[in-house]
PDB file of N, CA and C in Angstrom:
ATOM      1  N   UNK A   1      36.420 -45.568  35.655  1.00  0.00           N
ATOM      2  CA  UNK A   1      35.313 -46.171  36.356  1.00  0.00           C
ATOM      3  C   UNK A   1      35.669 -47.591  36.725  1.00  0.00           C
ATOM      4  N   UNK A   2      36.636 -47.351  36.846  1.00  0.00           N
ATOM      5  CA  UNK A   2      37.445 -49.080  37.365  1.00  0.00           C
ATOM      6  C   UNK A   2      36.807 -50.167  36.626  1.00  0.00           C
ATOM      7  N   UNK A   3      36.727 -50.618  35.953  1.00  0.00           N
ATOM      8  CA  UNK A   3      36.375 -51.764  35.630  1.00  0.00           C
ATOM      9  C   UNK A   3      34.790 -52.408  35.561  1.00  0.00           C
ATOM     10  N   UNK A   4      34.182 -51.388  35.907  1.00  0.00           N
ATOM     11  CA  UNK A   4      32.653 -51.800  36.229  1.00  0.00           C
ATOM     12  C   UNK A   4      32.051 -51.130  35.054  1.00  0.00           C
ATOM     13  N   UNK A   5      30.996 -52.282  34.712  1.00  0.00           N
ATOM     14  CA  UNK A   5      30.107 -51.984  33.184  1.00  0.00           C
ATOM     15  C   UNK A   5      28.593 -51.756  33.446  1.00  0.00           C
ATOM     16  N   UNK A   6      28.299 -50.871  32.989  1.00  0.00           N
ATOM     17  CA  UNK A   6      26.674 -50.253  33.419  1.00  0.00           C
ATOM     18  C   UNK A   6      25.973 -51.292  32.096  1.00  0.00           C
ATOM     19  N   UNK A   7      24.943 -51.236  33.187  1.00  0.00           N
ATOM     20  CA  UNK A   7      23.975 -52.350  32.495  1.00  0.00           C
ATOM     21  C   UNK A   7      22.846 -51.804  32.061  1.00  0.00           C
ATOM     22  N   UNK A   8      22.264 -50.783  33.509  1.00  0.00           N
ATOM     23  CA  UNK A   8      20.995 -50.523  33.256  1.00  0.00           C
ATOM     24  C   UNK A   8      20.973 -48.851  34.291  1.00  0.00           C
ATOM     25  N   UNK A   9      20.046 -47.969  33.868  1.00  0.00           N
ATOM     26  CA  UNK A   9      20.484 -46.826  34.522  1.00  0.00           C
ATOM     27  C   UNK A   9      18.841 -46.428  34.688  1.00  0.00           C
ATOM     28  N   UNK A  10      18.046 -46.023  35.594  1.00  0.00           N
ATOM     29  CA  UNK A  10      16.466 -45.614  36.356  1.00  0.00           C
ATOM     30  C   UNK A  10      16.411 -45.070  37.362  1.00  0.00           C
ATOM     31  N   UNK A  11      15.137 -44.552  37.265  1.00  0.00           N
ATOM     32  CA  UNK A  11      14.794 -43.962  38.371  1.00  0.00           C
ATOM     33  C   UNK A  11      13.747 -44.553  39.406  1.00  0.00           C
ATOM     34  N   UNK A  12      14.000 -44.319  40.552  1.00  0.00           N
ATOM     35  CA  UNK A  12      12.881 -45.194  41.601  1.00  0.00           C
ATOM     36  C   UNK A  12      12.115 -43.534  42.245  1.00  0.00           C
ATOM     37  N   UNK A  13      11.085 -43.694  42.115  1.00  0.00           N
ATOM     38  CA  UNK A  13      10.170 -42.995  42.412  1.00  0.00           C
ATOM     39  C   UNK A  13       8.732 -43.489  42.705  1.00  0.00           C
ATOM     40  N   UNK A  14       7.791 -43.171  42.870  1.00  0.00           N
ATOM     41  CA  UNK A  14       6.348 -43.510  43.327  1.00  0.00           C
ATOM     42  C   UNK A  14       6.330 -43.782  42.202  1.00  0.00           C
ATOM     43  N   UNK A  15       5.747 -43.484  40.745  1.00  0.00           N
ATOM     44  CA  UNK A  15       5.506 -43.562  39.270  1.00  0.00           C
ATOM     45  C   UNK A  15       6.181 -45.406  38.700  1.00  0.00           C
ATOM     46  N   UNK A  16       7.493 -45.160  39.246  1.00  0.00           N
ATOM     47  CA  UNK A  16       7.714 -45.927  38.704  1.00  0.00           C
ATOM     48  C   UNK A  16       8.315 -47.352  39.751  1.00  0.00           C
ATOM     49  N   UNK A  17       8.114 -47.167  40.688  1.00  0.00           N
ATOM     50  CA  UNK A  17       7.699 -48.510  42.130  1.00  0.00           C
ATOM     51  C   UNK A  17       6.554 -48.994  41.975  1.00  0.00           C
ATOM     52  N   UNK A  18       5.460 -48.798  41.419  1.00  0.00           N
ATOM     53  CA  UNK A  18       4.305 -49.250  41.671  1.00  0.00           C
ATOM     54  C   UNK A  18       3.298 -48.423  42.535  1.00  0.00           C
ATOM     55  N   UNK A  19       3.771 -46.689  43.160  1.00  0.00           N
ATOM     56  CA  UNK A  19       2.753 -45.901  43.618  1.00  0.00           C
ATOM     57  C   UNK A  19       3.813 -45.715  44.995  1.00  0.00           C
ATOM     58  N   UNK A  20       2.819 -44.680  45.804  1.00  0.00           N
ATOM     59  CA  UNK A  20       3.238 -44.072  46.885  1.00  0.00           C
ATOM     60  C   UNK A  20       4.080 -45.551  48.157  1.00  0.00           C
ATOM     61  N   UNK A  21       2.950 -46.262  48.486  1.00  0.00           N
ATOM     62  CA  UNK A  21       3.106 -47.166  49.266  1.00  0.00           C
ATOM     63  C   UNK A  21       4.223 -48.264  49.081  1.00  0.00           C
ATOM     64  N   UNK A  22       4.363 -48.775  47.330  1.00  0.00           N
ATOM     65  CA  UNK A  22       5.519 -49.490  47.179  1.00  0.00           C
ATOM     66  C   UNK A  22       7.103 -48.782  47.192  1.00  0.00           C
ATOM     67  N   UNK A  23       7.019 -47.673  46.920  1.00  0.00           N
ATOM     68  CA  UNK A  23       7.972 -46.619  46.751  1.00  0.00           C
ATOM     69  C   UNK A  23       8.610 -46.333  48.168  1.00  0.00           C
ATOM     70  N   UNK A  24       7.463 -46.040  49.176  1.00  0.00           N
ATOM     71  CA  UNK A  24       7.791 -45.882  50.474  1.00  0.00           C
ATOM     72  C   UNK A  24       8.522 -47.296  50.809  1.00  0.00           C
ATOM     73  N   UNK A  25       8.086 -48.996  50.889  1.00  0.00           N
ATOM     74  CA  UNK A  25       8.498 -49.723  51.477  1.00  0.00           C
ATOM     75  C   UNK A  25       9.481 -50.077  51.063  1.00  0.00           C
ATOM     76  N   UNK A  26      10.125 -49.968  49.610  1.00  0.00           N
ATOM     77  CA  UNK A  26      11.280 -49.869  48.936  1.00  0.00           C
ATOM     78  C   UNK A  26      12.156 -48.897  49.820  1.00  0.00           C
ATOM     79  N   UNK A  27      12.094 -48.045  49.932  1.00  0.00           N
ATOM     80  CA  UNK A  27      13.021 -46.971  51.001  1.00  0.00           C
ATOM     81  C   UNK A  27      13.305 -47.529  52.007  1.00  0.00           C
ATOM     82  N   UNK A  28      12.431 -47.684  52.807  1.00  0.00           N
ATOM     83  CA  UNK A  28      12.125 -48.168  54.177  1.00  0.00           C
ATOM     84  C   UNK A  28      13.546 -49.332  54.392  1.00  0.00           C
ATOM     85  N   UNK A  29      12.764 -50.643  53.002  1.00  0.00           N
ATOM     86  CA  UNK A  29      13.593 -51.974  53.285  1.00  0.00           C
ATOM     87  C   UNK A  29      15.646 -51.115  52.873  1.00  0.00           C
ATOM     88  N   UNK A  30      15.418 -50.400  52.266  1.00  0.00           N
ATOM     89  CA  UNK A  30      16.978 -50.297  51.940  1.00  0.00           C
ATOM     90  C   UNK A  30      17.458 -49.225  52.484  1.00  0.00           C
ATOM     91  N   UNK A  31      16.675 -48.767  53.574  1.00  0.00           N
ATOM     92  CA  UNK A  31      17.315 -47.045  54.262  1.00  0.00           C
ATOM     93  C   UNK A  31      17.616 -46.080  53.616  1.00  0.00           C
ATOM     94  N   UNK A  32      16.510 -45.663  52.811  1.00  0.00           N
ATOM     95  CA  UNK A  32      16.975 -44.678  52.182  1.00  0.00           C
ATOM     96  C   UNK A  32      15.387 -43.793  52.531  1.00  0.00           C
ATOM     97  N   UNK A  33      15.550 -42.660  52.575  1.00  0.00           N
ATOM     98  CA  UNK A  33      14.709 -41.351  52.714  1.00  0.00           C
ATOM     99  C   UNK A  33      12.957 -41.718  52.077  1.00  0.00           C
ATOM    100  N   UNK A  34      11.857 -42.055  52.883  1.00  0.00           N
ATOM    101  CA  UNK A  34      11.423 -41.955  51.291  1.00  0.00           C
ATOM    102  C   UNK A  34      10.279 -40.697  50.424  1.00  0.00           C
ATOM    103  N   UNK A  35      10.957 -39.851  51.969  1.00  0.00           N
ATOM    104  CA  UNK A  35      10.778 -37.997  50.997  1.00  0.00           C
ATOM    105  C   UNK A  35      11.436 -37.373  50.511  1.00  0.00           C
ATOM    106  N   UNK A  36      12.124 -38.200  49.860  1.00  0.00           N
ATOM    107  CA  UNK A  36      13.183 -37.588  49.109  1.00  0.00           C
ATOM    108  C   UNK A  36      12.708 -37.443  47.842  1.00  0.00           C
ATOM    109  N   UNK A  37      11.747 -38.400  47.166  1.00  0.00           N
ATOM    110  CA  UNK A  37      11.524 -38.277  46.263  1.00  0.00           C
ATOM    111  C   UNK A  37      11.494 -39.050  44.968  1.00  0.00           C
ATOM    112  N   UNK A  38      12.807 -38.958  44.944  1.00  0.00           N
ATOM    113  CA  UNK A  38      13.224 -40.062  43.875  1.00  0.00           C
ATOM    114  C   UNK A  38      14.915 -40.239  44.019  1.00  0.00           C
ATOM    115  N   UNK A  39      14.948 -41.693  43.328  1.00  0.00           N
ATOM    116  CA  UNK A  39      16.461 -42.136  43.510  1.00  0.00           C
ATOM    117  C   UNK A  39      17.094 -42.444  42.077  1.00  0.00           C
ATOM    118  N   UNK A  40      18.499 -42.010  41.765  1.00  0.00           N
ATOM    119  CA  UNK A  40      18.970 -42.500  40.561  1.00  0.00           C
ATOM    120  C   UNK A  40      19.653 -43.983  41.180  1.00  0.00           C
ATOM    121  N   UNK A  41      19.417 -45.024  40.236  1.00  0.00           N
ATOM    122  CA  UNK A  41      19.563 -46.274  40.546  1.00  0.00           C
ATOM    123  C   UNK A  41      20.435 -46.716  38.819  1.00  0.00           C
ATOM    124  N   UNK A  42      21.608 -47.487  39.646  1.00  0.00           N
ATOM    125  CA  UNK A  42      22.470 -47.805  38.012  1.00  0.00           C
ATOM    126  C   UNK A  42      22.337 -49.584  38.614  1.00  0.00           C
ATOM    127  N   UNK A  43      22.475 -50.399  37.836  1.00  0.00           N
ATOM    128  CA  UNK A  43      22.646 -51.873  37.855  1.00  0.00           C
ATOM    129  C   UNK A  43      24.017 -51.723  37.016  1.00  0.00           C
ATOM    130  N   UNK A  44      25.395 -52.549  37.932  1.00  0.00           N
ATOM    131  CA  UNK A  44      25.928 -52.442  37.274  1.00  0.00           C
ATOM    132  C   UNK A  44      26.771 -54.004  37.406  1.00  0.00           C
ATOM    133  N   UNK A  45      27.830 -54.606  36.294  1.00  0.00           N
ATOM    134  CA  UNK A  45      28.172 -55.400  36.596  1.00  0.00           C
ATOM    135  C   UNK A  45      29.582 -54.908  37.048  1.00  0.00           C
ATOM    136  N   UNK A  46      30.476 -55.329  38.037  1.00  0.00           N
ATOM    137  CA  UNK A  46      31.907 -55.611  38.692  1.00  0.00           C
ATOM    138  C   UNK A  46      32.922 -55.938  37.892  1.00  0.00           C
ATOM    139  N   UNK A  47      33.797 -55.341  38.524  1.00  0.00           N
ATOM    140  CA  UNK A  47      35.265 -56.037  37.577  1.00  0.00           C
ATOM    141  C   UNK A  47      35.351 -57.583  37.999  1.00  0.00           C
ATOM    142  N   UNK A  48      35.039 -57.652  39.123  1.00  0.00           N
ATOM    143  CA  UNK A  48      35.450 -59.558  38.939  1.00  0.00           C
ATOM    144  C   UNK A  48      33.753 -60.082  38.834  1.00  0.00           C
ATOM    145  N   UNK A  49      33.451 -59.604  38.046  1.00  0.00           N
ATOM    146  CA  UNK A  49      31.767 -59.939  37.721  1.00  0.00           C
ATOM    147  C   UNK A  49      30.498 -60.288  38.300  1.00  0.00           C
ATOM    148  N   UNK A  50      30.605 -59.608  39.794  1.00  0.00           N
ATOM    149  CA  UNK A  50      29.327 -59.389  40.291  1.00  0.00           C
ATOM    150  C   UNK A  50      28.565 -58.580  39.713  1.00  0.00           C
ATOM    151  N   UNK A  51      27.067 -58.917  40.364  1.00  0.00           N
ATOM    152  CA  UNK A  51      25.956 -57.825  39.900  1.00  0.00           C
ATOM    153  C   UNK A  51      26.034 -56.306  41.364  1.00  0.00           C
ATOM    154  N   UNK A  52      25.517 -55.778  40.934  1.00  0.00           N
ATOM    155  CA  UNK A  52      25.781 -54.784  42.306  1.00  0.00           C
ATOM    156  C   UNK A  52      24.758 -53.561  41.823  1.00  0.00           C
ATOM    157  N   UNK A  53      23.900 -52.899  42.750  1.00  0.00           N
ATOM    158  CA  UNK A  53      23.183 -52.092  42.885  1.00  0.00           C
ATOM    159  C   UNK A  53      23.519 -50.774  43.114  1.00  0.00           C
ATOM    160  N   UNK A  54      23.751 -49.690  42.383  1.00  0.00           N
ATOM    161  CA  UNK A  54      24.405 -48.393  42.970  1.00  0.00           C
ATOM    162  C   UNK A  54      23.026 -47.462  43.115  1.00  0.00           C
ATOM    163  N   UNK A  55      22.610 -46.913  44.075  1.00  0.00           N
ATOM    164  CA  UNK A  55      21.744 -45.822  44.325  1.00  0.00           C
ATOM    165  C   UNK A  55      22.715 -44.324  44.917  1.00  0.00           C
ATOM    166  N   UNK A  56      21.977 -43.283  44.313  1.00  0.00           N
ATOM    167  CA  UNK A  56      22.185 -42.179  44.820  1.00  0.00           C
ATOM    168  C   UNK A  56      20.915 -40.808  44.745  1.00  0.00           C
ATOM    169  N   UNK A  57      20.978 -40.374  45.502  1.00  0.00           N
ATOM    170  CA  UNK A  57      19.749 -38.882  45.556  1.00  0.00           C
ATOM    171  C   UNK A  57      19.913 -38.786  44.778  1.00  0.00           C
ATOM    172  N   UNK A  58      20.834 -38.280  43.801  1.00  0.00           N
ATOM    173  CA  UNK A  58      21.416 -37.287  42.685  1.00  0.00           C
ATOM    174  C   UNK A  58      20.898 -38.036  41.593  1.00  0.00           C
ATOM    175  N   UNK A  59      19.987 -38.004  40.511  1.00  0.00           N
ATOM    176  CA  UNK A  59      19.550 -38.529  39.526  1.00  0.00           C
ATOM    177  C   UNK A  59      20.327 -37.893  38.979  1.00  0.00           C
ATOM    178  N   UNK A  60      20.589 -36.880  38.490  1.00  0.00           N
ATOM    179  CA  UNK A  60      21.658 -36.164  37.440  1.00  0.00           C
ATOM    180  C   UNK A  60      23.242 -36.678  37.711  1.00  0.00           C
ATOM    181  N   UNK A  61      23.253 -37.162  38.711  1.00  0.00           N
ATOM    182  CA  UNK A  61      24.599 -37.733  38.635  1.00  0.00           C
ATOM    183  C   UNK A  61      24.717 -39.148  37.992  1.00  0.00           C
ATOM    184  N   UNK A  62      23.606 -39.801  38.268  1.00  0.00           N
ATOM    185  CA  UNK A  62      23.630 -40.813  37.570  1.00  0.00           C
ATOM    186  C   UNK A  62      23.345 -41.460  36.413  1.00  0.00           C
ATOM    187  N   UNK A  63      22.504 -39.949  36.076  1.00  0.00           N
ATOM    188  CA  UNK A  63      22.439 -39.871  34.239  1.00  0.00           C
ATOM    189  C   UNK A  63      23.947 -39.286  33.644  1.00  0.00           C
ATOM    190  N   UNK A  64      24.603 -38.775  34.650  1.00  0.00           N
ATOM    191  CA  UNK A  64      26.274 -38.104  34.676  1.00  0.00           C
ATOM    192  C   UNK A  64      26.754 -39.488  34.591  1.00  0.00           C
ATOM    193  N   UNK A  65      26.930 -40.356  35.273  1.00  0.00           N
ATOM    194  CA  UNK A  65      27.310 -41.656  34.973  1.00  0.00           C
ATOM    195  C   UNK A  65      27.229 -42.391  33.739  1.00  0.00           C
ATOM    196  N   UNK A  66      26.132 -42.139  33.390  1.00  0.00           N
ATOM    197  CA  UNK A  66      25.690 -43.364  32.189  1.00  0.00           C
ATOM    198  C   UNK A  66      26.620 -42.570  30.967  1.00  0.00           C
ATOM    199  N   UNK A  67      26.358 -41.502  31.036  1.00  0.00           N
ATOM    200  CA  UNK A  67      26.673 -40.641  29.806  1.00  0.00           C
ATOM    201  C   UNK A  67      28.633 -40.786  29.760  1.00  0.00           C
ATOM    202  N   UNK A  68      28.974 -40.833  30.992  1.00  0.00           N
ATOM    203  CA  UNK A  68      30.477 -41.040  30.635  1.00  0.00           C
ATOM    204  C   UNK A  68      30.516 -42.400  30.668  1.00  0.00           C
ATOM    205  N   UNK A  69      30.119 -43.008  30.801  1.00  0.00           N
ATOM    206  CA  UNK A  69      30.406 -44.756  30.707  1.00  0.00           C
ATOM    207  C   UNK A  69      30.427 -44.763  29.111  1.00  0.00           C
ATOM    208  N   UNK A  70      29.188 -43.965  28.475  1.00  0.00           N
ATOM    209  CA  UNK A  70      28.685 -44.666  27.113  1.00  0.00           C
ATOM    210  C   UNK A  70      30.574 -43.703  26.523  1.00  0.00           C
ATOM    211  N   UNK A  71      30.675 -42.237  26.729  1.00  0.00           N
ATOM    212  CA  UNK A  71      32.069 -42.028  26.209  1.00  0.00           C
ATOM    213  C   UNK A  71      33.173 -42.726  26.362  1.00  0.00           C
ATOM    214  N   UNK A  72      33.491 -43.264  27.239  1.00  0.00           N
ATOM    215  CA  UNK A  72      34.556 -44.527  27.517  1.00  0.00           C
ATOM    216  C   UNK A  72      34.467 -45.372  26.339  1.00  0.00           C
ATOM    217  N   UNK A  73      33.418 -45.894  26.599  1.00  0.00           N
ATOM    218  CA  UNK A  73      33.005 -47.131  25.286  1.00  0.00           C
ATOM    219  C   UNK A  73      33.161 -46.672  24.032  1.00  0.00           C
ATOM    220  N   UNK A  74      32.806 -45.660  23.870  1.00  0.00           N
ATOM    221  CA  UNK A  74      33.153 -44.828  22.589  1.00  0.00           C
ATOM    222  C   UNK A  74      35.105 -44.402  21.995  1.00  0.00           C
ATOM    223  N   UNK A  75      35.474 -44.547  23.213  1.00  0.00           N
ATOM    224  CA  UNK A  75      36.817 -44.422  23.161  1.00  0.00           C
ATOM    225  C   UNK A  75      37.320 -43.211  24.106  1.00  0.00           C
ATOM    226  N   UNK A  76      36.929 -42.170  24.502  1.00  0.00           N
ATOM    227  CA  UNK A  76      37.332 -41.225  24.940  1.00  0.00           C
ATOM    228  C   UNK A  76      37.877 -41.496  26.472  1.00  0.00           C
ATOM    229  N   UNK A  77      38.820 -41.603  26.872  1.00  0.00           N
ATOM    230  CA  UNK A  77      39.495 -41.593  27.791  1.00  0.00           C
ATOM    231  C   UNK A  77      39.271 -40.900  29.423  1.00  0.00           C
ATOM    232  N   UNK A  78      39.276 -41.865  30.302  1.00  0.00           N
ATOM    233  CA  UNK A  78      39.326 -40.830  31.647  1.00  0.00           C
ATOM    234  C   UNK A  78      40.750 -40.454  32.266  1.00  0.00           C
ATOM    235  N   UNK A  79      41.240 -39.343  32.224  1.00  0.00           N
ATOM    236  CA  UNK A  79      42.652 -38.843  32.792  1.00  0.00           C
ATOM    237  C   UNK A  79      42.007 -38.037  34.011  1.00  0.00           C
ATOM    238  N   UNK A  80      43.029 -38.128  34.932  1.00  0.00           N
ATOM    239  CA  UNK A  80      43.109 -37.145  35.836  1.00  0.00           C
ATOM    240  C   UNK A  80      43.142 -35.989  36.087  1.00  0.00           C
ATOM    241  N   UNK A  81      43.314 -35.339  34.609  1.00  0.00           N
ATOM    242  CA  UNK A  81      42.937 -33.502  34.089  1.00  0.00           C
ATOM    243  C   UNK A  81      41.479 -33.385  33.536  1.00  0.00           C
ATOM    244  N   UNK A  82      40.658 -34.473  33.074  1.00  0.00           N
ATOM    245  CA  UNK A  82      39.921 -34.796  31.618  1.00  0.00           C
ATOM    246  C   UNK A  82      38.672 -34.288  32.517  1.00  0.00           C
ATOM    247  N   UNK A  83      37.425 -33.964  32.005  1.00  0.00           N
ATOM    248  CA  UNK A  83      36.388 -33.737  31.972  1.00  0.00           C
ATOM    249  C   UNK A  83      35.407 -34.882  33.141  1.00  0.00           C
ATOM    250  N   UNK A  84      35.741 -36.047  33.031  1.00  0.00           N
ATOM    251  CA  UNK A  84      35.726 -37.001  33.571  1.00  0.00           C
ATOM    252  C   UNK A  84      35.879 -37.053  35.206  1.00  0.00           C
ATOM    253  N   UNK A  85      36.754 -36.907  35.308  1.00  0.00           N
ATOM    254  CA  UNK A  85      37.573 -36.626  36.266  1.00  0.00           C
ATOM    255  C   UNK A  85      36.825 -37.396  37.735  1.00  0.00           C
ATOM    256  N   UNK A  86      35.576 -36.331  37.994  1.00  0.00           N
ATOM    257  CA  UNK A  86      34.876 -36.491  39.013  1.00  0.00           C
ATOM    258  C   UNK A  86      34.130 -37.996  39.205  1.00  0.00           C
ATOM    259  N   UNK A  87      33.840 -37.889  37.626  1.00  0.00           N
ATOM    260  CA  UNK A  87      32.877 -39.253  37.539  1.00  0.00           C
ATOM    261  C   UNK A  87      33.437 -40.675  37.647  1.00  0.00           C
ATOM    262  N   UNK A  88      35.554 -40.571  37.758  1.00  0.00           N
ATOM    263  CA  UNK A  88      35.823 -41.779  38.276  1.00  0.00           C
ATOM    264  C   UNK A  88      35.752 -42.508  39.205  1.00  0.00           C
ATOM    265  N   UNK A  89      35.536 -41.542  40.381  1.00  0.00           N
ATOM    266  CA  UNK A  89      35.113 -42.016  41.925  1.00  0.00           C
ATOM    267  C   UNK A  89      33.954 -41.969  41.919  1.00  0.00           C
ATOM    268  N   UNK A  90      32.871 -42.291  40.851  1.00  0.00           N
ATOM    269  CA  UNK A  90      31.841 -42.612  41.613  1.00  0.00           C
ATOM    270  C   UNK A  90      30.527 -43.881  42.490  1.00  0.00           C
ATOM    271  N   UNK A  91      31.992 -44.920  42.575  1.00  0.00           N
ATOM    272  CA  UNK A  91      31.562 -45.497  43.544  1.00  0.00           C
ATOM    273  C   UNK A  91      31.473 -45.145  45.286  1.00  0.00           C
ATOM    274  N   UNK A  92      32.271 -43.868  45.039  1.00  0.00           N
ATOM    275  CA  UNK A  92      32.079 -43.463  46.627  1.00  0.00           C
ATOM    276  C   UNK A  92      31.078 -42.716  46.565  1.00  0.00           C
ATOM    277  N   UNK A  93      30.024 -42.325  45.369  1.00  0.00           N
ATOM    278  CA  UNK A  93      29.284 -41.364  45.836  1.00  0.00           C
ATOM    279  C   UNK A  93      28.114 -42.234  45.913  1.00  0.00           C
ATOM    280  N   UNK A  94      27.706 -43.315  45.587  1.00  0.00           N
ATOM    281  CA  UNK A  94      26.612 -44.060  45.764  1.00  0.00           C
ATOM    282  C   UNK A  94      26.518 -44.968  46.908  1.00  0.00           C
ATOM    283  N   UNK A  95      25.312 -45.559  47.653  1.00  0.00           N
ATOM    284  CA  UNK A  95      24.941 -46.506  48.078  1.00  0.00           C
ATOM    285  C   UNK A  95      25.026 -47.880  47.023  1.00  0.00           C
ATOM    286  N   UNK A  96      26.021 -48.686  47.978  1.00  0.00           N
ATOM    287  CA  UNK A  96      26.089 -49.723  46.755  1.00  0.00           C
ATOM    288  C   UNK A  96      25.846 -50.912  47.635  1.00  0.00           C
ATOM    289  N   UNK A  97      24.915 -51.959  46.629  1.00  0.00           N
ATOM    290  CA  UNK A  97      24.023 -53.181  47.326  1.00  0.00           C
ATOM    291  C   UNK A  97      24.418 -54.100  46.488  1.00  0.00           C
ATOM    292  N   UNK A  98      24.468 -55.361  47.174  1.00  0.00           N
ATOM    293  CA  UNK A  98      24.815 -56.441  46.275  1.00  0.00           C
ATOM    294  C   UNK A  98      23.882 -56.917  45.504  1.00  0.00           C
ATOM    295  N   UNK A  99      24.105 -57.487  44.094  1.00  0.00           N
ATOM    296  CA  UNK A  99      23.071 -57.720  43.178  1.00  0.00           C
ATOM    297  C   UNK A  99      22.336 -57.091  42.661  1.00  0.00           C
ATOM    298  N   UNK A 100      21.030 -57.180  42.264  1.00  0.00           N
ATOM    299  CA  UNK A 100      19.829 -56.723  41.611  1.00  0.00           C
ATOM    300  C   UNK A 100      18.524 -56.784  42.262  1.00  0.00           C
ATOM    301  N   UNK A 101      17.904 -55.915  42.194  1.00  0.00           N
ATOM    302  CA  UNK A 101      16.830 -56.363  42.932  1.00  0.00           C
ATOM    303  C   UNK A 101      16.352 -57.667  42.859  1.00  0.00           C
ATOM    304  N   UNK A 102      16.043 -58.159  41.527  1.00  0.00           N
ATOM    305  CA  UNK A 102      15.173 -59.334  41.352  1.00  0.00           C
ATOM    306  C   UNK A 102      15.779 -60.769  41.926  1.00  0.00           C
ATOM    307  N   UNK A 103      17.013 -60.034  42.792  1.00  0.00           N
ATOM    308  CA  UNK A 103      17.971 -61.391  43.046  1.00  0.00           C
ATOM    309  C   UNK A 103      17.559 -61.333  44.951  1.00  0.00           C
ATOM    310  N   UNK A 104      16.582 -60.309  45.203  1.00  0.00           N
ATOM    311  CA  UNK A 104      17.266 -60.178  46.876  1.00  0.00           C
ATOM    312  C   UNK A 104      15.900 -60.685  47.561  1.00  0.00           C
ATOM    313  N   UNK A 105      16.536 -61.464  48.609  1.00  0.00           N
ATOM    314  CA  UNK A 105      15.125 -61.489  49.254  1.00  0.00           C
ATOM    315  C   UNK A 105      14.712 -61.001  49.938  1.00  0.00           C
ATOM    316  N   UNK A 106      13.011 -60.842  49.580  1.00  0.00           N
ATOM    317  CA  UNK A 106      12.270 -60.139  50.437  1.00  0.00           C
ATOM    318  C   UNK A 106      12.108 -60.154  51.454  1.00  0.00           C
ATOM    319  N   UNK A 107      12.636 -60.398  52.426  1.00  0.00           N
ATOM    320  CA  UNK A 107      12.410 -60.593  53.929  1.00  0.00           C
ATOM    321  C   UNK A 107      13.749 -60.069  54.203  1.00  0.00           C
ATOM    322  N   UNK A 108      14.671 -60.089  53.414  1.00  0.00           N
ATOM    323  CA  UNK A 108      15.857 -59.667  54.313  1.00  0.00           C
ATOM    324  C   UNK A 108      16.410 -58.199  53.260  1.00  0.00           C
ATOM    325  N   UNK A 109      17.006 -57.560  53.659  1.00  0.00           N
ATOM    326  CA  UNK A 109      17.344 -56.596  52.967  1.00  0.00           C
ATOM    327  C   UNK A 109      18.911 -56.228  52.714  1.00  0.00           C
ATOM    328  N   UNK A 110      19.086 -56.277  51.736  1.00  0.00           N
ATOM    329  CA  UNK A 110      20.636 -56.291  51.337  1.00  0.00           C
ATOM    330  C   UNK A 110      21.512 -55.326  52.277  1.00  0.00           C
ATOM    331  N   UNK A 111      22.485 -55.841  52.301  1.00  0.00           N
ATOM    332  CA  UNK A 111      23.348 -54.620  53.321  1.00  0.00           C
ATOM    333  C   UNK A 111      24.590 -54.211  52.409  1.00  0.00           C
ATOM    334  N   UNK A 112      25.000 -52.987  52.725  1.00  0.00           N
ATOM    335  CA  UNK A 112      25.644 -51.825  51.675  1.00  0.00           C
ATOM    336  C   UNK A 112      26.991 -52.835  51.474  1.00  0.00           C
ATOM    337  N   UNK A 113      27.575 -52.475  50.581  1.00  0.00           N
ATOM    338  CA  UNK A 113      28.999 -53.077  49.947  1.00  0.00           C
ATOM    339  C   UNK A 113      30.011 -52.285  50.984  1.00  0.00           C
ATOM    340  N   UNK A 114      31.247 -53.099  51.749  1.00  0.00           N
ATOM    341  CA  UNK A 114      31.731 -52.299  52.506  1.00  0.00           C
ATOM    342  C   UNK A 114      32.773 -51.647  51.510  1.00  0.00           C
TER     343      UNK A 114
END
């Protein structure tokens, strides 16, 4: 997982945005679907120590994330045969935003990590 340390791992949904309407304008401001439903959202920190925002549809992937991050830390290794495997690229499978939410401003809306 290259070098990047999970901080914080949620879900964005109506329930937990603040209801239908904040949930929707949350989508809206960051282009993302907002009948989709719900989003798995990781906060993570960078190898050269930015904050950075990873979203993806896939909530199970990103509870797939957390769960091999915490095995890493534990010691268990990612190889290129290993169980792992998939979950090392998964910065290509997310939408990734700079920072944290509580860092972005509201009027402007973060644009994706190239």
């Amino acid at each position: 997982m290259g070098g990047m340390r999970l901080v914080a791992r949620f879900t964005w949904k109506p329930e937990t945005t603040g209801g239908e309407d904040n949930y929707r304008r949350v989508c809206e401001r960051l282009g993302l679907d907002p009948l989709h439903g719900s989003y798995g959202v990781l906060h993570v920190v960078a190898a050269d120590h930015s904050r950075e925002t990873w979203i993806t549809p896939d909530e199970e992937y990103a509870r797939a994330v957390e769960q091999a991050q915490q095995l890493i830390a534990g010691g268990i290794s990612v190889s290129s045969t290993g169980p792992l495997n998939g979950l090392a690229q998964a910065r290509d499978t997310f939408v990734r935003l700079p920072g944290w939410p509580e860092a972005w401003d509201p009027n402007t809306p973060p644009r994706p990590l190239g």
